[in-house]
Protein backbone atom coordinates (compact mmCIF):
# COMPACT_ATOMS: atom_id res chain seq x y z
CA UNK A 1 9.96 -15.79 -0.90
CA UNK A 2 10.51 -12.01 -1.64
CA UNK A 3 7.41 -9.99 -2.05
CA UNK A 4 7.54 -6.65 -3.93
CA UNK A 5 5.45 -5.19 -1.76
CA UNK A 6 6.46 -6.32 1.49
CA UNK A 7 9.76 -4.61 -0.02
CA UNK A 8 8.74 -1.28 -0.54
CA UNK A 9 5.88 -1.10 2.11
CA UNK A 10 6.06 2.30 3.95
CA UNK A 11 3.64 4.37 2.95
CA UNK A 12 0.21 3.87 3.86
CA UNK A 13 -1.78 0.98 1.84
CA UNK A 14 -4.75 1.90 0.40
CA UNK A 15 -2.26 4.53 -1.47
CA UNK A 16 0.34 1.87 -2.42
CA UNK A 17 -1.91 -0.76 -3.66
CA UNK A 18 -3.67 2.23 -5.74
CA UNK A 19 -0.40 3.22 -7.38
CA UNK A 20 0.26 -0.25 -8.53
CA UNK A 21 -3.47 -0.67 -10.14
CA UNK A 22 -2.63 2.72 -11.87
CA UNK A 23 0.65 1.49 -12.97
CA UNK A 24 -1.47 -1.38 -14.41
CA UNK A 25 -3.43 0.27 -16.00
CA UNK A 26 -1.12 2.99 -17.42
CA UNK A 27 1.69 0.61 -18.71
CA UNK A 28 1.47 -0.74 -22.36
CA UNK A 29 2.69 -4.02 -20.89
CA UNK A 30 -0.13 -4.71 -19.20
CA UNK A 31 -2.65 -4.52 -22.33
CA UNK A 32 -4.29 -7.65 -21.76
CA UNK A 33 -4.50 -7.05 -17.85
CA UNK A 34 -6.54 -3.39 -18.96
CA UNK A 35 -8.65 -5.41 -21.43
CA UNK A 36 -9.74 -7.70 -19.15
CA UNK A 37 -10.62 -4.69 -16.29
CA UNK A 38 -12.02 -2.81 -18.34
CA UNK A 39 -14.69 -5.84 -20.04
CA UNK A 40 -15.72 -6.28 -16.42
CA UNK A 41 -15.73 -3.15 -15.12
CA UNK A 42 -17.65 -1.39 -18.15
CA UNK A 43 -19.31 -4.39 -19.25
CA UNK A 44 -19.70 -3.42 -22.77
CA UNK A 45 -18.45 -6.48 -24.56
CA UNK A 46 -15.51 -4.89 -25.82
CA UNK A 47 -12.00 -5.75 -25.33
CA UNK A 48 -9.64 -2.65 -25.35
CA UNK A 49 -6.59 -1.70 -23.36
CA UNK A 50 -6.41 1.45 -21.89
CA UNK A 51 -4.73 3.05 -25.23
CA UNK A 52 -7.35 1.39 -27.46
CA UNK A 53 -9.95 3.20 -25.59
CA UNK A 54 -8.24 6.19 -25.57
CA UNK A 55 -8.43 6.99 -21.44
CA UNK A 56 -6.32 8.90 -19.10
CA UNK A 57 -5.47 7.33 -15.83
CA UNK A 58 -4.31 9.87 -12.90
CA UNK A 59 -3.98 9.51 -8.94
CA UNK A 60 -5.17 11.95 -6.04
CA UNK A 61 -6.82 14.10 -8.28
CA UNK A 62 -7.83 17.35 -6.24
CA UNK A 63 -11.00 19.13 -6.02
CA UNK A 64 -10.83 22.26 -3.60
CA UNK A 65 -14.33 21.36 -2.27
CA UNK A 66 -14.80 17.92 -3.00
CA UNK A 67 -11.93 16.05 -1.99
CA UNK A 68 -9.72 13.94 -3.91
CA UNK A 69 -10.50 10.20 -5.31
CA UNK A 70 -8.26 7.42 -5.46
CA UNK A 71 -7.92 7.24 -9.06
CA UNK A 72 -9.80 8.97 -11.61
CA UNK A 73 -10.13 7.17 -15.27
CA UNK A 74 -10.73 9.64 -18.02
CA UNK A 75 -11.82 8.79 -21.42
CA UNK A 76 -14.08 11.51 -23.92
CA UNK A 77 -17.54 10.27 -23.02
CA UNK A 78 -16.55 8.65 -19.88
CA UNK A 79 -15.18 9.13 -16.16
CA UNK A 80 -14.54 6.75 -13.27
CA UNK A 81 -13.55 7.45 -10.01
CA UNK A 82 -12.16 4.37 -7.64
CA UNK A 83 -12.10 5.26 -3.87
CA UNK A 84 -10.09 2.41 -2.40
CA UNK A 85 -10.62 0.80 0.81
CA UNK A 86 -9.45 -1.86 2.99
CA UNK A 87 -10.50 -0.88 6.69
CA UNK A 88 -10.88 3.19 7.34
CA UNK A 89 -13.87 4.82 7.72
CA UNK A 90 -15.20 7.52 4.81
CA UNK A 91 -13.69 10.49 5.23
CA UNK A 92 -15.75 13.42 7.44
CA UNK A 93 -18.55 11.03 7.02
CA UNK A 94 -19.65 12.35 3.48
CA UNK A 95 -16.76 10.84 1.15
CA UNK A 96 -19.24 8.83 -1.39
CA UNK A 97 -21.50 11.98 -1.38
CA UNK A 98 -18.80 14.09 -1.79
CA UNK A 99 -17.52 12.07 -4.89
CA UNK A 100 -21.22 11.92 -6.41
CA UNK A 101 -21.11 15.59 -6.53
CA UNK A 102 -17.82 15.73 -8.60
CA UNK A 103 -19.73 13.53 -11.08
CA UNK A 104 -22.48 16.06 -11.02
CA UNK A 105 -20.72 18.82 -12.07
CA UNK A 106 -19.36 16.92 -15.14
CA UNK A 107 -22.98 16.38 -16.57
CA UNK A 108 -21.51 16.97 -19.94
CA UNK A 109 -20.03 13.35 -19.49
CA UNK A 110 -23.10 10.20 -20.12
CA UNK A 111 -20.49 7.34 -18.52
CA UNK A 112 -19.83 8.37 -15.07
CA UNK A 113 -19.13 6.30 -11.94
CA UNK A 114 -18.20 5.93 -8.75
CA UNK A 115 -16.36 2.39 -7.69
CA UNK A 116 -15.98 1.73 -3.95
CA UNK A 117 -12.86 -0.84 -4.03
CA UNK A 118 -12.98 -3.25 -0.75
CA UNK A 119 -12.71 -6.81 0.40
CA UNK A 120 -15.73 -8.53 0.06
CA UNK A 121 -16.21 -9.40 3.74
CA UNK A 122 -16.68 -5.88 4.28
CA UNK A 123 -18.89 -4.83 0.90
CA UNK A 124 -21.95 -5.02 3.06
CA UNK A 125 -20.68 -2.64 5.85
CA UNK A 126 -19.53 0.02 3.41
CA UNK A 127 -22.71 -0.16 1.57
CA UNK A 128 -24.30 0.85 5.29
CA UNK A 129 -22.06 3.48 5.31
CA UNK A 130 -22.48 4.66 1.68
CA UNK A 131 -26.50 4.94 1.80
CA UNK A 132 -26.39 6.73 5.15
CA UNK A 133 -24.70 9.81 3.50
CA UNK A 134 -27.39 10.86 0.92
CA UNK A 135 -30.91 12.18 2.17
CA UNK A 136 -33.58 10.43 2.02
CA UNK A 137 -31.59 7.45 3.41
CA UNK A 138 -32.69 4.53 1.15
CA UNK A 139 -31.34 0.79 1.31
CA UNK A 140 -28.14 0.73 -1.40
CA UNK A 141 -29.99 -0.60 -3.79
CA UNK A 142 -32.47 2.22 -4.73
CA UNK A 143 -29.95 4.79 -4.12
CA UNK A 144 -27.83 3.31 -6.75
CA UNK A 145 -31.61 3.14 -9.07
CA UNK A 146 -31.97 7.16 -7.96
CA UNK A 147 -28.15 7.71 -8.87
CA UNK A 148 -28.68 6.13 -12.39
CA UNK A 149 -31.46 8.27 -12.94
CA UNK A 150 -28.82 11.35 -12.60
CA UNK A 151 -26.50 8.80 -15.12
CA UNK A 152 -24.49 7.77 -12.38
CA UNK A 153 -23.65 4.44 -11.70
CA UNK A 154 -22.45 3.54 -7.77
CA UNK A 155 -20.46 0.14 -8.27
CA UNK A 156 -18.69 -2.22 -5.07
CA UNK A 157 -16.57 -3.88 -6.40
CA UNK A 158 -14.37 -6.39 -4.25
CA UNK A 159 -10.49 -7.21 -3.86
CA UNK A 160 -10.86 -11.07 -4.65
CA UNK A 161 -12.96 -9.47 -7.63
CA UNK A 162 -10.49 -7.37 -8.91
CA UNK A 163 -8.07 -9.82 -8.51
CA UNK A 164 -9.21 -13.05 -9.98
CA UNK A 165 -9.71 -10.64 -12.96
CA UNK A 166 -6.81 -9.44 -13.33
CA UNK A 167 -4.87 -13.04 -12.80
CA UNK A 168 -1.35 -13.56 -11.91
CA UNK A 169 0.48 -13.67 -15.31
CA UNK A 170 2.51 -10.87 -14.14
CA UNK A 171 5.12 -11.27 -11.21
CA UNK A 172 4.01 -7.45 -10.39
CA UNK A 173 0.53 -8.08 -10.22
CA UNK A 174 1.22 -11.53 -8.22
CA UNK A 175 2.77 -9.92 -5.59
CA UNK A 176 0.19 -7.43 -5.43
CA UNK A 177 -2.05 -10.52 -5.25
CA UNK A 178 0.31 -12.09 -2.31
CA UNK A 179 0.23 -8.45 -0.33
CA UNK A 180 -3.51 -8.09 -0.62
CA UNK A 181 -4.64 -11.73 0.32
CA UNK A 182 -2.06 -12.16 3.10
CA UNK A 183 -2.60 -8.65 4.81
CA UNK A 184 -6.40 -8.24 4.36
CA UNK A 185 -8.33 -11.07 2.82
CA UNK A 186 -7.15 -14.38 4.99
CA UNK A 187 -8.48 -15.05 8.31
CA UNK A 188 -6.11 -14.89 10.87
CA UNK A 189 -5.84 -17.38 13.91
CA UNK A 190 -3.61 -17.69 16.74
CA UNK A 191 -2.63 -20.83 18.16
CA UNK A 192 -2.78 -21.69 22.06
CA UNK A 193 0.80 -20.41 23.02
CA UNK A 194 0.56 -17.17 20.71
CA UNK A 195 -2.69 -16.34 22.50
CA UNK A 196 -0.93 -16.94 25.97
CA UNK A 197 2.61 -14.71 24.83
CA UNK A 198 0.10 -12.12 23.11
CA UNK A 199 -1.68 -11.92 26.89
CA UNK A 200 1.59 -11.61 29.00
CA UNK A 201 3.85 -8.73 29.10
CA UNK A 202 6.89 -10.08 27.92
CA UNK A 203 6.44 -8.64 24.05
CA UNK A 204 6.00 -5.51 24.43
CA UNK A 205 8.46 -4.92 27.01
CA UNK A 206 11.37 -6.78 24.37
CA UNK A 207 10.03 -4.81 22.18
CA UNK A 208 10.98 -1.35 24.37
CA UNK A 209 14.13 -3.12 24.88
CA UNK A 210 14.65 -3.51 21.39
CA UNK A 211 14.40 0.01 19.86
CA UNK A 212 16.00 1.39 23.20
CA UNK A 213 18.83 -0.86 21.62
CA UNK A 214 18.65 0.87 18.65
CA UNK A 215 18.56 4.46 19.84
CA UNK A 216 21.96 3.39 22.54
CA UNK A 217 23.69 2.27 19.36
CA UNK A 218 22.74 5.91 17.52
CA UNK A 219 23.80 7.47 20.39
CA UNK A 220 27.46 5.92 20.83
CA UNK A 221 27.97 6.42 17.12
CA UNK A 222 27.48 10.09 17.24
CA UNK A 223 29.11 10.47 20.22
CA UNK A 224 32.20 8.89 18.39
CA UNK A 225 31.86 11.22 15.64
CA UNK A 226 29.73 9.07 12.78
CA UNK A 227 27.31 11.04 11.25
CA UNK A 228 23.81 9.61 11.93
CA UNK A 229 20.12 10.95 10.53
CA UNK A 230 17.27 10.81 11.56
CA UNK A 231 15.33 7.44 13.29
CA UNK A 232 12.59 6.57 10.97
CA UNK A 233 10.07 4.11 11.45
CA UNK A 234 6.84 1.90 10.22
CA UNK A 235 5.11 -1.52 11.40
CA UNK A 236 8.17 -3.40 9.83
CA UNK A 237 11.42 -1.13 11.29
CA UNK A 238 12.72 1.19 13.63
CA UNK A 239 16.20 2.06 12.44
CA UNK A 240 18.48 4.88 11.25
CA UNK A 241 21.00 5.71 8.49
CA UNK A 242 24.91 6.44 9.22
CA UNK A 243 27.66 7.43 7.48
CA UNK A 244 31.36 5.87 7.64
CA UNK A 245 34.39 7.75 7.06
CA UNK A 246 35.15 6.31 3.98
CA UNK A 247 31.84 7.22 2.34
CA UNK A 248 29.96 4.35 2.56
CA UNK A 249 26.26 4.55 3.91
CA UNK A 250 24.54 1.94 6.18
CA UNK A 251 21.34 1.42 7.91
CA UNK A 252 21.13 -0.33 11.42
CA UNK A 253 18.33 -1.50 12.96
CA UNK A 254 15.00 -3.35 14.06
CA UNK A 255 13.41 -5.12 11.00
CA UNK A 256 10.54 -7.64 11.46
CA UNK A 257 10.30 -9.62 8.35
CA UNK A 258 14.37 -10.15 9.06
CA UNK A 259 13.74 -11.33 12.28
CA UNK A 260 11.31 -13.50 10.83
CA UNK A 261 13.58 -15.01 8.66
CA UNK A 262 17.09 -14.91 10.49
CA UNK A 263 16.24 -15.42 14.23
CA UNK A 264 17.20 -11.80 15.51
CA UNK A 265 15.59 -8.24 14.69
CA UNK A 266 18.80 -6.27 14.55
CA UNK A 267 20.46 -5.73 10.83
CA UNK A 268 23.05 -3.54 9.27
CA UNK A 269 21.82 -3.09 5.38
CA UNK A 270 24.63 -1.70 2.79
CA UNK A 271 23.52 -0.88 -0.23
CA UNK A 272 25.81 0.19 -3.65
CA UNK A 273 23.38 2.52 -4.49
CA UNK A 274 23.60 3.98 -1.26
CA UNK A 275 27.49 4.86 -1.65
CA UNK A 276 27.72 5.67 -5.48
CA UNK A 277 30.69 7.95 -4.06
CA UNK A 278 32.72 5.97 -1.78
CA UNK A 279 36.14 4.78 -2.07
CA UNK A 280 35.86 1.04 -2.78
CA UNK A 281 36.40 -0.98 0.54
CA UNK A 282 35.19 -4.15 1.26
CA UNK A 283 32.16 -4.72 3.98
CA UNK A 284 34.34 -6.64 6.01
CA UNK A 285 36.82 -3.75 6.75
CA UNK A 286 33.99 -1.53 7.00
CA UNK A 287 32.31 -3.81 9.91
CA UNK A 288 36.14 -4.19 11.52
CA UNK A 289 35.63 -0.38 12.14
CA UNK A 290 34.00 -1.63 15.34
CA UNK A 291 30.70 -0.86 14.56
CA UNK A 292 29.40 -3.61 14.44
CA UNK A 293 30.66 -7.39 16.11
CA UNK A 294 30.45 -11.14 16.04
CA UNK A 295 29.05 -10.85 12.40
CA UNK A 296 28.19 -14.31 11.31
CA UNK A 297 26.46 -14.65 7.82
CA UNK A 298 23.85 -12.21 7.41
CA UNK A 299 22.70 -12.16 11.08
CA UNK A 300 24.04 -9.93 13.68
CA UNK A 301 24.12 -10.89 17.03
């Protein structure tokens, strides 16, 4: 089943997922999504979208000093900052501290907090984390009482949380759902003969083979004259773009989730969009070039 956000995964995580919650909350069409966040979040009985409450929602906001949260949540007597984290470490060791003392210095403000955003099997180890970076270091729970006193709230809030609230009306939000329970919040086990392939040295040596593949295939098409770019790669591919003579633009390479699905990592992807300005030819002829043989379906052999 296609997934969004296996899709369009490339950049790191923690700043996709964020994106998408800021998209939520941004976009009108998600008014009963922001309601319902913002009833649990704030707790003040109230439900109001993000326009009814009148707050600006921005990304990576920078402070020279400070750092730069998640996402910040603006409103005229109010300001949240998320921090959002699956499995890295606080930055330099003083990130929570760090983002206290950007709610200091807006002490004109009386709603300010500071959400830490992670999966619930690891609220307890950030918590650690979070009281070890203020001095005195007090257990969580009366740093968060001294914080208040300052009228600062420090909130964890979970993933299956954040989540369950938000629900999966929305095919956009449901395959956020799918992307964040599947890469971070299921167990994962290994049966018998994946422990015994994971131990031997087979898979990492087809692996080598694979993307040596890759870079003999770049390296006859240039040699031939076909304009190639530069490899790029992530957990998912290891592949390159190249250009035909007619116009039209291809990428060829190793993709996991095809593999996955078709029974061989190698794939040539043509897209339209790709070749807004090339002469109209049909993929066939384009593969008859001799770029690419025994084509059968969508799998390349």
């Amino acid at each position: 089943m296609f997934n969004l956000f296996e899709a369009i995964e490339g950049q790191r995580s923690e700043d996709l997922t964020t994106e998408v919650l800021a998209y939520v909350l941004q976009s009108p069409r998600f008014h009963n999504e922001q309601k319902l966040f913002f009833a649990m979040l704030l707790k003040d009985g109230e439900l109001k979208s993000t326009l009814d409450r009148s707050f600006e929602i921005n990304t990576q906001v920078y402070d020279v000093k400070l750092g730069k949260p998640d996402l910040e949540i603006r409103g005229e007597d109010l300001l949240i900052l998320i921090e959002n984290k699956f499995e890295a470490e606080f930055s330099q060791g003083t990130q929570v501290w760090r983002y206290v003392e950007i709610l200091k210095k807006e002490s004109t403000i009386p709603k300010r907090k500071l959400v830490l955003l992670c999966p619930n099997y690891s609220l307890n180890w950030y918590q650690s984390k979070a009281s070890k970076q203020f001095e005195p270091n007090l257990p969580i729970e009366d740093r968060c009482k001294e914080l208040a006193k300052e009228g600062i709230s420090l909130v964890f809030l979970s993933w299956e949380k954040l989540l369950q609230t938000l629900g999966t009306q929305s095919p956009l939000i449901a395959d956020l759902n799918g992307f964040v329970d599947s890469r971070y919040l299921k167990n994962i086990q290994f049966s018998e003969s994946e422990i015994k392939l994971m131990f031997s040295k087979s898979v990492p040596v087809l692996l080598e083979k694979i993307e040596d593949t890759v870079n003999k295939v770049k390296g006859q098409l240039s040699s031939e004259g076909v304009t190639v770019e530069r490899t790029g790669q992530s957990r998912f591919f290891y592949g390159f773009h190249l250009l035909g003579d007619k116009g039209l633009k291809a990428w060829f390479g190793y993709h996991r989730p095809s593999w996955a699905k078709e029974g061989t990592p190698f794939i040539l992807q043509v897209r339209k969009e790709w070749s807004e300005k090339a002469e109209a030819i049909p993929l066939a002829d384009f593969l008859r070039e001799g770029w690419v043989h025994d084509v059968a379906h969508t799998r390349i052999n």
